[in-house]
PDB file of N, CA and C in Angstrom:
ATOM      1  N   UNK A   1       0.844  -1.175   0.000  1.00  0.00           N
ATOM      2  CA  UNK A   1       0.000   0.000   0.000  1.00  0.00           C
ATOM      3  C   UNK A   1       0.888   1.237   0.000  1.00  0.00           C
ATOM      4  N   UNK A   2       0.375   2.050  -0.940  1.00  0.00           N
ATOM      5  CA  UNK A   2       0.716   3.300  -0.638  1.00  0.00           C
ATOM      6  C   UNK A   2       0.606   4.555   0.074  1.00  0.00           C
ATOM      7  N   UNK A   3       1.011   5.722   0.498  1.00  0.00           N
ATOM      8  CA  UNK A   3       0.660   6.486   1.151  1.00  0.00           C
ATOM      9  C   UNK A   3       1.195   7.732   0.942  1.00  0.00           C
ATOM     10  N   UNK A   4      -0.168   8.498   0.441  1.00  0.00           N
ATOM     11  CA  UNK A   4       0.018  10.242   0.096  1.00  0.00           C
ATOM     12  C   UNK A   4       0.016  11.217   1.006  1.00  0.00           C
ATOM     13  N   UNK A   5       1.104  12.001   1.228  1.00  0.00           N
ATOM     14  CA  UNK A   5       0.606  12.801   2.301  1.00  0.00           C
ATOM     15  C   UNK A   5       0.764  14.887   2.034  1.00  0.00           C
ATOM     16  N   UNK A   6       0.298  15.429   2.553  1.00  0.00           N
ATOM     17  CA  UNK A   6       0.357  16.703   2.227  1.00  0.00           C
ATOM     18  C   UNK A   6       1.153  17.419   3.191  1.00  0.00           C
ATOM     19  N   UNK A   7       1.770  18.107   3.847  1.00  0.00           N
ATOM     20  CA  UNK A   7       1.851  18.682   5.173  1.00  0.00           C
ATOM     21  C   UNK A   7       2.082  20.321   4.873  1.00  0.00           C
ATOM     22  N   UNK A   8       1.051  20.752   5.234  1.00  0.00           N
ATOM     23  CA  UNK A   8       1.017  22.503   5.358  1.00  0.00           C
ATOM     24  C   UNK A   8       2.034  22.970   6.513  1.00  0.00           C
ATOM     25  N   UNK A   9       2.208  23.970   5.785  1.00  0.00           N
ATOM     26  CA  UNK A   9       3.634  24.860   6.994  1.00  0.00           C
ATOM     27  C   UNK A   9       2.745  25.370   7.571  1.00  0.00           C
ATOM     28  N   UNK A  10       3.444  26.021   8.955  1.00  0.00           N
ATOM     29  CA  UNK A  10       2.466  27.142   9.572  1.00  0.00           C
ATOM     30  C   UNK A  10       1.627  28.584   8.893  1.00  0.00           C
ATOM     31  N   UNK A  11       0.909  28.717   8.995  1.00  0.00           N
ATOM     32  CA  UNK A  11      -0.235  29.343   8.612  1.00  0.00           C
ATOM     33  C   UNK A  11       0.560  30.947   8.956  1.00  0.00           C
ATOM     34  N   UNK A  12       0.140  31.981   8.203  1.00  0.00           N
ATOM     35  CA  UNK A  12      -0.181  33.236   8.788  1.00  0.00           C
ATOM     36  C   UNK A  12      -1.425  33.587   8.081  1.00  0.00           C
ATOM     37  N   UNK A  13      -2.127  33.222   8.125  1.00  0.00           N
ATOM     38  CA  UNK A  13      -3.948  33.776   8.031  1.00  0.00           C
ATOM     39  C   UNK A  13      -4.577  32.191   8.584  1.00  0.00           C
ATOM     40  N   UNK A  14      -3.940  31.446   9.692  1.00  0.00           N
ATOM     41  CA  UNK A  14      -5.197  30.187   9.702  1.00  0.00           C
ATOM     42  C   UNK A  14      -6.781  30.397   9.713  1.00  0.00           C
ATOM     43  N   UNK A  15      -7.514  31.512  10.095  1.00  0.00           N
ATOM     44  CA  UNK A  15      -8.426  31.498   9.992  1.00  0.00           C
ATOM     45  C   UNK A  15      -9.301  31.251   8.132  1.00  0.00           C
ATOM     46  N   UNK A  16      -8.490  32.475   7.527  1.00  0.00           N
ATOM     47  CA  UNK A  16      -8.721  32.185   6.353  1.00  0.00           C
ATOM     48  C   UNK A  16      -8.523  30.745   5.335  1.00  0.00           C
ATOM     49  N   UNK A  17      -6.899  30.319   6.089  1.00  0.00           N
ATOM     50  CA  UNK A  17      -6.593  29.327   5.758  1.00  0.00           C
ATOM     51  C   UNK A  17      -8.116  27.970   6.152  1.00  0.00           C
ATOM     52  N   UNK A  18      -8.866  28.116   6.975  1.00  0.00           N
ATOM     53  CA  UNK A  18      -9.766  26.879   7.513  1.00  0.00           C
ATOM     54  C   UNK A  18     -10.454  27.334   6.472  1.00  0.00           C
ATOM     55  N   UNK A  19     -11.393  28.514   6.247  1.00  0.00           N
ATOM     56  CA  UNK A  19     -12.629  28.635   5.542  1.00  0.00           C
ATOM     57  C   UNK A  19     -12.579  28.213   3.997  1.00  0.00           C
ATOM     58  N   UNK A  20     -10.613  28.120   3.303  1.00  0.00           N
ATOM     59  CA  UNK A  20     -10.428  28.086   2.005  1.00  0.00           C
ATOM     60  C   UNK A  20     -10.308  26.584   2.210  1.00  0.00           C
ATOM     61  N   UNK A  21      -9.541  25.843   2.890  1.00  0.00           N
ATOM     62  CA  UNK A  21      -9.498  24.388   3.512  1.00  0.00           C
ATOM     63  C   UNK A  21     -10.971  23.391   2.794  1.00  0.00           C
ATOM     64  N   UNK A  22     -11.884  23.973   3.790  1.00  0.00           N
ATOM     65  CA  UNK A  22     -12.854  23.170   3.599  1.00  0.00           C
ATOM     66  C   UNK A  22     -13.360  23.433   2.209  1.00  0.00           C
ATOM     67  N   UNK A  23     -13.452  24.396   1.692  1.00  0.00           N
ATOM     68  CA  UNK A  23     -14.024  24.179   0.043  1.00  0.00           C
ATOM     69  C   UNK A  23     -12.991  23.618  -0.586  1.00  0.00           C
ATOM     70  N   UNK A  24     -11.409  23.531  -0.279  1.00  0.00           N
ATOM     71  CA  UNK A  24     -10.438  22.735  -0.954  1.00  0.00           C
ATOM     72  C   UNK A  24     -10.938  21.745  -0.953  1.00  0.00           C
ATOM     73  N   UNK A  25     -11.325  20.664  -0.015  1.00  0.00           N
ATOM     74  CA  UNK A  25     -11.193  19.366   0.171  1.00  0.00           C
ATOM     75  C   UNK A  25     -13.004  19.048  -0.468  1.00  0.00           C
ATOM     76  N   UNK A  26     -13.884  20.256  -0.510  1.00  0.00           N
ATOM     77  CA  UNK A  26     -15.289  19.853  -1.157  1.00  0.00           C
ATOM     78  C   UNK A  26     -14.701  19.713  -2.893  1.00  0.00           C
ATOM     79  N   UNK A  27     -13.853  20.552  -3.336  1.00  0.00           N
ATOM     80  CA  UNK A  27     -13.409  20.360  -4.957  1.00  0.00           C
ATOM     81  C   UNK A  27     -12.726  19.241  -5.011  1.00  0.00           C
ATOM     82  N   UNK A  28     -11.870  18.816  -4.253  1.00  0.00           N
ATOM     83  CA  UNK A  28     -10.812  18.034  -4.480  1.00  0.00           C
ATOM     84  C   UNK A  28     -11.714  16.557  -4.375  1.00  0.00           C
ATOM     85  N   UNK A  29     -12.636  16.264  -3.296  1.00  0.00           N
ATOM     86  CA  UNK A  29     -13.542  15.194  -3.381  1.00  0.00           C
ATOM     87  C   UNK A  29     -14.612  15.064  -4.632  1.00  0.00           C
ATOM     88  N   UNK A  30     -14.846  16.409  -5.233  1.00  0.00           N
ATOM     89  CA  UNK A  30     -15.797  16.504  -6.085  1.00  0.00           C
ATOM     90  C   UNK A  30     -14.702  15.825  -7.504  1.00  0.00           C
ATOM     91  N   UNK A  31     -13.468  16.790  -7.934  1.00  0.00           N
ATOM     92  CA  UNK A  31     -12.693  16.573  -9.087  1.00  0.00           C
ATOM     93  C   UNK A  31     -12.343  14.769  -9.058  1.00  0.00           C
ATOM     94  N   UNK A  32     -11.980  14.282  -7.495  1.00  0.00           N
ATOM     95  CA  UNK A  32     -11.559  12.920  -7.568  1.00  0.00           C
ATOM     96  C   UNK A  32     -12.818  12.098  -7.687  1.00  0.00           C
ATOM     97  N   UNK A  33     -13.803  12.793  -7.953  1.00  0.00           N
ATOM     98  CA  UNK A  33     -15.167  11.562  -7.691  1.00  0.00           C
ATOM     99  C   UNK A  33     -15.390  10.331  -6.474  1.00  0.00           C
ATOM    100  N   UNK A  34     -14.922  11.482  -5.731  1.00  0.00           N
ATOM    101  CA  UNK A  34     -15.118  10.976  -4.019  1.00  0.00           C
ATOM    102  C   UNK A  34     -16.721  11.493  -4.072  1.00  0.00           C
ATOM    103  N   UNK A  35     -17.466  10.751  -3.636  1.00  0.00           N
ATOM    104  CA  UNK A  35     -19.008  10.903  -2.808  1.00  0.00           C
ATOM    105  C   UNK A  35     -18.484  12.114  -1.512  1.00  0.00           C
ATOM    106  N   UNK A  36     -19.378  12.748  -1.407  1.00  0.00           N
ATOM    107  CA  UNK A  36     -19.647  13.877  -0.077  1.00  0.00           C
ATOM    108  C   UNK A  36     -19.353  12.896   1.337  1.00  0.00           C
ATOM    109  N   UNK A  37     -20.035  11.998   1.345  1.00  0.00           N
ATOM    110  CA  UNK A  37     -19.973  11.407   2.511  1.00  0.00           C
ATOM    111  C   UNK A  37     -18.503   9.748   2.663  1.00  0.00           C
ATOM    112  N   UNK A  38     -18.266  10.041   1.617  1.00  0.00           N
ATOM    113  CA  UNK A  38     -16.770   9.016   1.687  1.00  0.00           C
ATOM    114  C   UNK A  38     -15.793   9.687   2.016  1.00  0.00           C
ATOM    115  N   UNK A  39     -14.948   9.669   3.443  1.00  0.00           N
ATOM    116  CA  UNK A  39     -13.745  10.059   3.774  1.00  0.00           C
ATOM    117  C   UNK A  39     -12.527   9.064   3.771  1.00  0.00           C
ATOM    118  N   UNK A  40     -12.149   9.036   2.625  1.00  0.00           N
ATOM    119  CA  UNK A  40     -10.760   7.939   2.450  1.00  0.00           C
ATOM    120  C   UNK A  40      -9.250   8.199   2.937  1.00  0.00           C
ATOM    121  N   UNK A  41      -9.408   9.414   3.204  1.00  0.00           N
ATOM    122  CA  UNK A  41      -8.162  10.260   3.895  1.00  0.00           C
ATOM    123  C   UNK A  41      -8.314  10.460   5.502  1.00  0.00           C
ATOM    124  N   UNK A  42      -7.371  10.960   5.646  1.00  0.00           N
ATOM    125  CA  UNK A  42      -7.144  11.359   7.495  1.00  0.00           C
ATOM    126  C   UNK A  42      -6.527  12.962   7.035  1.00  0.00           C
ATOM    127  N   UNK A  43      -6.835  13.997   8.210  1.00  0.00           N
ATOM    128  CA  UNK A  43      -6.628  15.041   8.226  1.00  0.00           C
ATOM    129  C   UNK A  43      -6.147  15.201  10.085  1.00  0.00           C
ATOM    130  N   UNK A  44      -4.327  15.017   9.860  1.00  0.00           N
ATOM    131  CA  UNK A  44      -4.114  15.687  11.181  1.00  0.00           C
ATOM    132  C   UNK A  44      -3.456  17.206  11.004  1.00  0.00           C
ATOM    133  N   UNK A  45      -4.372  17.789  12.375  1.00  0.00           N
ATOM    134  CA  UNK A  45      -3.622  19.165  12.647  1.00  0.00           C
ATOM    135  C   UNK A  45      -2.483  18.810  13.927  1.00  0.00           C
ATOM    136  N   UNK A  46      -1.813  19.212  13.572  1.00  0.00           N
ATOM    137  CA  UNK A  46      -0.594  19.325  14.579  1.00  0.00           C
ATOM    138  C   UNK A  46      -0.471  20.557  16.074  1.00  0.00           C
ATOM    139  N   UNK A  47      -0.136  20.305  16.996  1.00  0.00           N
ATOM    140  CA  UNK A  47      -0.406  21.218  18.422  1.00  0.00           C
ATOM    141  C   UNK A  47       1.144  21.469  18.377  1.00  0.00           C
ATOM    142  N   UNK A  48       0.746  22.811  19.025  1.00  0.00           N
ATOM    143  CA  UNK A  48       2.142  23.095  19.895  1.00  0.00           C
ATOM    144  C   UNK A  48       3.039  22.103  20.698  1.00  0.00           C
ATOM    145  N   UNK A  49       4.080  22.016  20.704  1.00  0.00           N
ATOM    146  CA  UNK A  49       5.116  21.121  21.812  1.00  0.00           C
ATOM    147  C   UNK A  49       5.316  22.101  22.926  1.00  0.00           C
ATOM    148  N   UNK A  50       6.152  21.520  23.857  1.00  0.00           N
ATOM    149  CA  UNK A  50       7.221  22.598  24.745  1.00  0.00           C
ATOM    150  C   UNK A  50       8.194  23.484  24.131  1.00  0.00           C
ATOM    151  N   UNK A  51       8.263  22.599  23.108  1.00  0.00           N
ATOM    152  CA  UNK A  51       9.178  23.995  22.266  1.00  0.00           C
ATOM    153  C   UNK A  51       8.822  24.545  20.937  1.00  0.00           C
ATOM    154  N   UNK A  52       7.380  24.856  21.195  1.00  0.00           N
ATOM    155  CA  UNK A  52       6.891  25.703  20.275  1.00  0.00           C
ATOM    156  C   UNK A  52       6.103  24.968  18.975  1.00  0.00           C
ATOM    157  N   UNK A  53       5.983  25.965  18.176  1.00  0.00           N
ATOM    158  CA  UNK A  53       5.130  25.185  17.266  1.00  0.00           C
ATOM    159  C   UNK A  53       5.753  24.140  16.119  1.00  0.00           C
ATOM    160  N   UNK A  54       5.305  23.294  15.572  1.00  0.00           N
ATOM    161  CA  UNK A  54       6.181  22.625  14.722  1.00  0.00           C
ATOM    162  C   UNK A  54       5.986  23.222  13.303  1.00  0.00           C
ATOM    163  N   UNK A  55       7.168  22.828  12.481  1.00  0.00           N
ATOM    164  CA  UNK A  55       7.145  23.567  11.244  1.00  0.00           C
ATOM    165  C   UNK A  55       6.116  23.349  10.494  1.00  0.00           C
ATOM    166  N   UNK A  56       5.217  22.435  10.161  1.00  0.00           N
ATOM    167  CA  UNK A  56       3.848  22.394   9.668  1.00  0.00           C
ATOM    168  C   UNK A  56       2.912  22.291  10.960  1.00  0.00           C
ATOM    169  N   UNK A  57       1.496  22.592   9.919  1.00  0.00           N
ATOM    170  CA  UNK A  57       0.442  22.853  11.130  1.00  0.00           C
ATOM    171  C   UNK A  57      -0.650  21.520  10.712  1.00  0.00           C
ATOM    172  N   UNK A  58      -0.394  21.258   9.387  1.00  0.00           N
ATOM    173  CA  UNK A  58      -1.766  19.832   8.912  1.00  0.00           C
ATOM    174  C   UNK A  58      -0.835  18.949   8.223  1.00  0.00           C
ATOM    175  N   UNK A  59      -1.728  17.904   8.259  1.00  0.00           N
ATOM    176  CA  UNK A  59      -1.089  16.730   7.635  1.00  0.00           C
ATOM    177  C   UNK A  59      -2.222  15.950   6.536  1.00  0.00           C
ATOM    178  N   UNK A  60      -2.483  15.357   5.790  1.00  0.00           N
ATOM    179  CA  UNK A  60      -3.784  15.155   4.972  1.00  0.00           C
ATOM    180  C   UNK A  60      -2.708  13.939   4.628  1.00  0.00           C
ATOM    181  N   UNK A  61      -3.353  12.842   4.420  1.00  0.00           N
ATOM    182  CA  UNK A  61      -2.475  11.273   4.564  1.00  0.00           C
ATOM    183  C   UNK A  61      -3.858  10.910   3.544  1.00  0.00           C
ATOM    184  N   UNK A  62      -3.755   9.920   2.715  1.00  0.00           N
ATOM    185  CA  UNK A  62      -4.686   9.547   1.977  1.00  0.00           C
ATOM    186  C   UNK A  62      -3.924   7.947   0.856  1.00  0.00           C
ATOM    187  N   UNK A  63      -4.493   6.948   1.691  1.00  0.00           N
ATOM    188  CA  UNK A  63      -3.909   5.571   1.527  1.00  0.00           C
ATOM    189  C   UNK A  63      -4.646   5.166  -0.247  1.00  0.00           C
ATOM    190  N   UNK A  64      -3.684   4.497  -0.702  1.00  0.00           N
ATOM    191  CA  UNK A  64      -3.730   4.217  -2.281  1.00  0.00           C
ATOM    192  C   UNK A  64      -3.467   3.015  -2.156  1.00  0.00           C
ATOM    193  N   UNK A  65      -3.957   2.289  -2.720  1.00  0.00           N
ATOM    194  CA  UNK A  65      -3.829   0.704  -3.076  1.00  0.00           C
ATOM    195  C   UNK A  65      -2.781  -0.083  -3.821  1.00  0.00           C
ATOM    196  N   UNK A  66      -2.744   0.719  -4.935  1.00  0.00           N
ATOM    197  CA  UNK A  66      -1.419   0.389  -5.770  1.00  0.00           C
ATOM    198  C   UNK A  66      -0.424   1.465  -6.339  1.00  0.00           C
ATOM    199  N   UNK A  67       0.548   1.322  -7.248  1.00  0.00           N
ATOM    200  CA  UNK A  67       0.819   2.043  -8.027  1.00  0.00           C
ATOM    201  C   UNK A  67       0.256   2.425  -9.141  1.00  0.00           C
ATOM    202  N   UNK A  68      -0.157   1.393  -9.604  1.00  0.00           N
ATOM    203  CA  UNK A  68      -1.455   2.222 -10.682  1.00  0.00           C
ATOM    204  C   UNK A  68      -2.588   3.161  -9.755  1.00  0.00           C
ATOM    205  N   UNK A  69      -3.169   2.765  -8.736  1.00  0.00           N
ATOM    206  CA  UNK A  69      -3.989   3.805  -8.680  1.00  0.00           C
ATOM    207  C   UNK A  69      -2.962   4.802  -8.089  1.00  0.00           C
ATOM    208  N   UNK A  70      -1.897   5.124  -7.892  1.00  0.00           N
ATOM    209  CA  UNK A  70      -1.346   6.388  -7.646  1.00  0.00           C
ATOM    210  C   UNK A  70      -0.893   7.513  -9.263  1.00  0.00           C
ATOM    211  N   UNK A  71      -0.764   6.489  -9.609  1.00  0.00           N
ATOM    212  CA  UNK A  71      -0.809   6.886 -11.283  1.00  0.00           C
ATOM    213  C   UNK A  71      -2.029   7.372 -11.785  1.00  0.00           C
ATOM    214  N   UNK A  72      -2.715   6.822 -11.417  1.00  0.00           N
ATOM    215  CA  UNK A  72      -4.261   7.180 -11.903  1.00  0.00           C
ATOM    216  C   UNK A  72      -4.699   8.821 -11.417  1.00  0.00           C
ATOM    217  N   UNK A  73      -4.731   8.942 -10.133  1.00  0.00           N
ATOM    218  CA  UNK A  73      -4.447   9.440  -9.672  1.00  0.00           C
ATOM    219  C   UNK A  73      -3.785  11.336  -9.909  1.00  0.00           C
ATOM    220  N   UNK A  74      -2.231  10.679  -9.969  1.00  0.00           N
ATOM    221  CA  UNK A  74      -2.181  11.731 -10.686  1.00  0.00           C
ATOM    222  C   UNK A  74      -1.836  12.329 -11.629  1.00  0.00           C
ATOM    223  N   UNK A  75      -2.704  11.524 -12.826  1.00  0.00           N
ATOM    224  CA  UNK A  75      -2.938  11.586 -14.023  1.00  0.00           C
ATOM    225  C   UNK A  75      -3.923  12.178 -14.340  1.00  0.00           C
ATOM    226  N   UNK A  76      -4.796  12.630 -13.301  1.00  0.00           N
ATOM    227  CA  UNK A  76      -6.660  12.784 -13.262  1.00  0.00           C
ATOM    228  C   UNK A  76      -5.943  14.785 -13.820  1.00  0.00           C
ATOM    229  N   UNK A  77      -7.145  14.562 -14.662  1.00  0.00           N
ATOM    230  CA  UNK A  77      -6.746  16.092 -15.293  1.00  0.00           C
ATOM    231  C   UNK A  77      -7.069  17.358 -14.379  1.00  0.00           C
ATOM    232  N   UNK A  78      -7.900  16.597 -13.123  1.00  0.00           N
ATOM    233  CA  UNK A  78      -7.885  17.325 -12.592  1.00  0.00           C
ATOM    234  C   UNK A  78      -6.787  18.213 -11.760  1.00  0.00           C
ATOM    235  N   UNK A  79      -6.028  17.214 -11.291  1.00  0.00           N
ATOM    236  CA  UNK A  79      -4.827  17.649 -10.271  1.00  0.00           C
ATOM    237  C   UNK A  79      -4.241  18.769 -10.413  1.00  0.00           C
ATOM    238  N   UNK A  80      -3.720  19.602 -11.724  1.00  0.00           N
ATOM    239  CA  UNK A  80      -3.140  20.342 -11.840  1.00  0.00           C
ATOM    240  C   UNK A  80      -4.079  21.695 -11.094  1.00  0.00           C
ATOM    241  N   UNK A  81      -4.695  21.598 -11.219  1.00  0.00           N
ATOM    242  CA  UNK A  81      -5.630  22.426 -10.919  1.00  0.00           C
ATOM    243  C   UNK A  81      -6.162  22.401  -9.348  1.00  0.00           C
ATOM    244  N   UNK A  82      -5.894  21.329  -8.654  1.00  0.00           N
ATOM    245  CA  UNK A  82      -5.783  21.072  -7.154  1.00  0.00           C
ATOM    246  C   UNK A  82      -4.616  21.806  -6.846  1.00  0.00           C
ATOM    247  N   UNK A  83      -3.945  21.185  -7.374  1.00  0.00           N
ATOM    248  CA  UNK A  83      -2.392  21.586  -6.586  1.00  0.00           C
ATOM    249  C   UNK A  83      -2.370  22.868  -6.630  1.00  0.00           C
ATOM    250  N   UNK A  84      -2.772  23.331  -7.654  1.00  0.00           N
ATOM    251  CA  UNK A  84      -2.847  25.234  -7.603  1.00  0.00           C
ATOM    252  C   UNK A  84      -3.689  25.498  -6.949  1.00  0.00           C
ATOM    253  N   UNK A  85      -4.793  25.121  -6.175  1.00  0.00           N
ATOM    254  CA  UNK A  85      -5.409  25.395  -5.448  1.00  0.00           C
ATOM    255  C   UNK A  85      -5.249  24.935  -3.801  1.00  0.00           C
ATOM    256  N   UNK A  86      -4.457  24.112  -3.715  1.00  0.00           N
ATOM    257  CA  UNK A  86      -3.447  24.147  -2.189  1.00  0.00           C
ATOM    258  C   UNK A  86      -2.167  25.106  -1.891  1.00  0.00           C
ATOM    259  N   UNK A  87      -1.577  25.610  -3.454  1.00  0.00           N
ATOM    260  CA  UNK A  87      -0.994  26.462  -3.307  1.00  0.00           C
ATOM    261  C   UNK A  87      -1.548  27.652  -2.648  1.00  0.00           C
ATOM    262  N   UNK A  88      -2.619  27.901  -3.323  1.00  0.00           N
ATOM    263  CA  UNK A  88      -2.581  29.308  -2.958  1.00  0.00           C
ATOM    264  C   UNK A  88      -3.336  29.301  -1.997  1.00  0.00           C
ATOM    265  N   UNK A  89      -4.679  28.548  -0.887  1.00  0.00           N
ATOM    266  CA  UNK A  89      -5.143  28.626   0.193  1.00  0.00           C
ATOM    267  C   UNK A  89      -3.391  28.633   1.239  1.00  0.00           C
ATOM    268  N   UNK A  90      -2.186  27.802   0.634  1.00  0.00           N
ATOM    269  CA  UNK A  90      -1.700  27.894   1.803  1.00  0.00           C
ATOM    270  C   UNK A  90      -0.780  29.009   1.983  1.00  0.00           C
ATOM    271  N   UNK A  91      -1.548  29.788   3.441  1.00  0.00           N
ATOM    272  CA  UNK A  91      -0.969  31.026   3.781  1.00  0.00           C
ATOM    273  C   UNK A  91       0.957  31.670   4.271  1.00  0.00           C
ATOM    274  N   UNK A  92       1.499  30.701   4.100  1.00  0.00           N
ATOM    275  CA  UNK A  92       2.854  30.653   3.784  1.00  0.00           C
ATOM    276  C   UNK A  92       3.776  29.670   3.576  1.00  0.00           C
ATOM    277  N   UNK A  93       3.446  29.558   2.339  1.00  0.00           N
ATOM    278  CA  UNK A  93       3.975  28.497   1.654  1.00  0.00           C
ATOM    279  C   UNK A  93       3.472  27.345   1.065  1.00  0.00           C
ATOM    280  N   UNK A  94       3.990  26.815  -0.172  1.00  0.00           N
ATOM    281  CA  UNK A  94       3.565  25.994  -0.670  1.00  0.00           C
ATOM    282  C   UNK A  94       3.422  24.543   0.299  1.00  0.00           C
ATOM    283  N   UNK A  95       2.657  23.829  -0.043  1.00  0.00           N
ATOM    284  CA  UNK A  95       2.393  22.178   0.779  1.00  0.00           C
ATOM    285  C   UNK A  95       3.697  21.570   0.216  1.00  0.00           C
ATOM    286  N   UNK A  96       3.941  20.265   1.622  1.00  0.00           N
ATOM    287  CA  UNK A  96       5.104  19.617   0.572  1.00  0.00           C
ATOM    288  C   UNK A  96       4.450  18.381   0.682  1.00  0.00           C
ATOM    289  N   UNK A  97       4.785  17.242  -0.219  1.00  0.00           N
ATOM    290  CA  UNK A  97       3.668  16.234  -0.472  1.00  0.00           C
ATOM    291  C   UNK A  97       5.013  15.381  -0.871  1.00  0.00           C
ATOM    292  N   UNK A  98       4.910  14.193   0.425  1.00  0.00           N
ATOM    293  CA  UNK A  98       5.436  12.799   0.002  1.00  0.00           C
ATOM    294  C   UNK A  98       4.856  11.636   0.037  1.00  0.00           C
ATOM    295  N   UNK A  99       5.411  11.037  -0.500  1.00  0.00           N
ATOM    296  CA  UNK A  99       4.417   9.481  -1.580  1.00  0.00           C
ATOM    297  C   UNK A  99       5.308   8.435  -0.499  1.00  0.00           C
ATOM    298  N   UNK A 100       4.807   7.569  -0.189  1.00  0.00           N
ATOM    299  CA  UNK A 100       5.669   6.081   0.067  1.00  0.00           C
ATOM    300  C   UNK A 100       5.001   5.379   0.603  1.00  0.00           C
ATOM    301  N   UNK A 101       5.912   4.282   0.949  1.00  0.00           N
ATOM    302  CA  UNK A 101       5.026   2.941   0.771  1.00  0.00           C
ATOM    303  C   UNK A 101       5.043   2.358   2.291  1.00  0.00           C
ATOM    304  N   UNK A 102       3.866   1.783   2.374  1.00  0.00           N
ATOM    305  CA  UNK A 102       3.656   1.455   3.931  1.00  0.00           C
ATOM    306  C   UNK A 102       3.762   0.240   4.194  1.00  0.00           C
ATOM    307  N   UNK A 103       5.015  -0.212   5.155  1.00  0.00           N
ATOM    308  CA  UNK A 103       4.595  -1.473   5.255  1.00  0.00           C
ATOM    309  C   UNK A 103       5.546  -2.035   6.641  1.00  0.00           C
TER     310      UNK A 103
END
């Protein structure tokens, strides 16, 4: 199995950052032909430590079955058009997004 993950840096607008968030993830379920009510992903936010905040604030993890469906994936014509749209909800800085395999 595979495993996609996103991780947002810290925020300077999180508020704005939540309200653009949730219509991200309503397009991104809509473009992938995810159903409204199918959540195939995990969405962690990350807390403060003792020593402060950590360099990202979310994590979005979203398990893939194979390599073809990671191919599939992101091959979907949609993506390009996601990814520009995580760009720019995220309020400093681009997402960084690693792929690997779980096992």
């Amino acid at each position: 199995m595979l495993q996609v993950k996103n991780l947002c840096p810290q925020l300077t607008d999180a508020q704005q950052f939540e309200s653009d968030y949730a219509k991200h993830i309503e397009l991104f379920q809509e473009k992938m032909g995810i159903p409204a009510n199918v959540k195939p992903y995990t969405i962690t936010e990350f807390l403060p430590t003792p020593g402060g905040l950590p360099h990202y604030c979310q994590m979005f993890s979203m398990p893939l079955e194979s390599p073809e469906a990671l191919q599939a994936a992101l091959t979907n014509p949609s993506m390009p058009g996601l990814g520009a749209d995580g760009i720019r909800i995220s309020t400093s800085g681009a997402p960084v997004t690693l792929i690997g395999l779980v096992g």
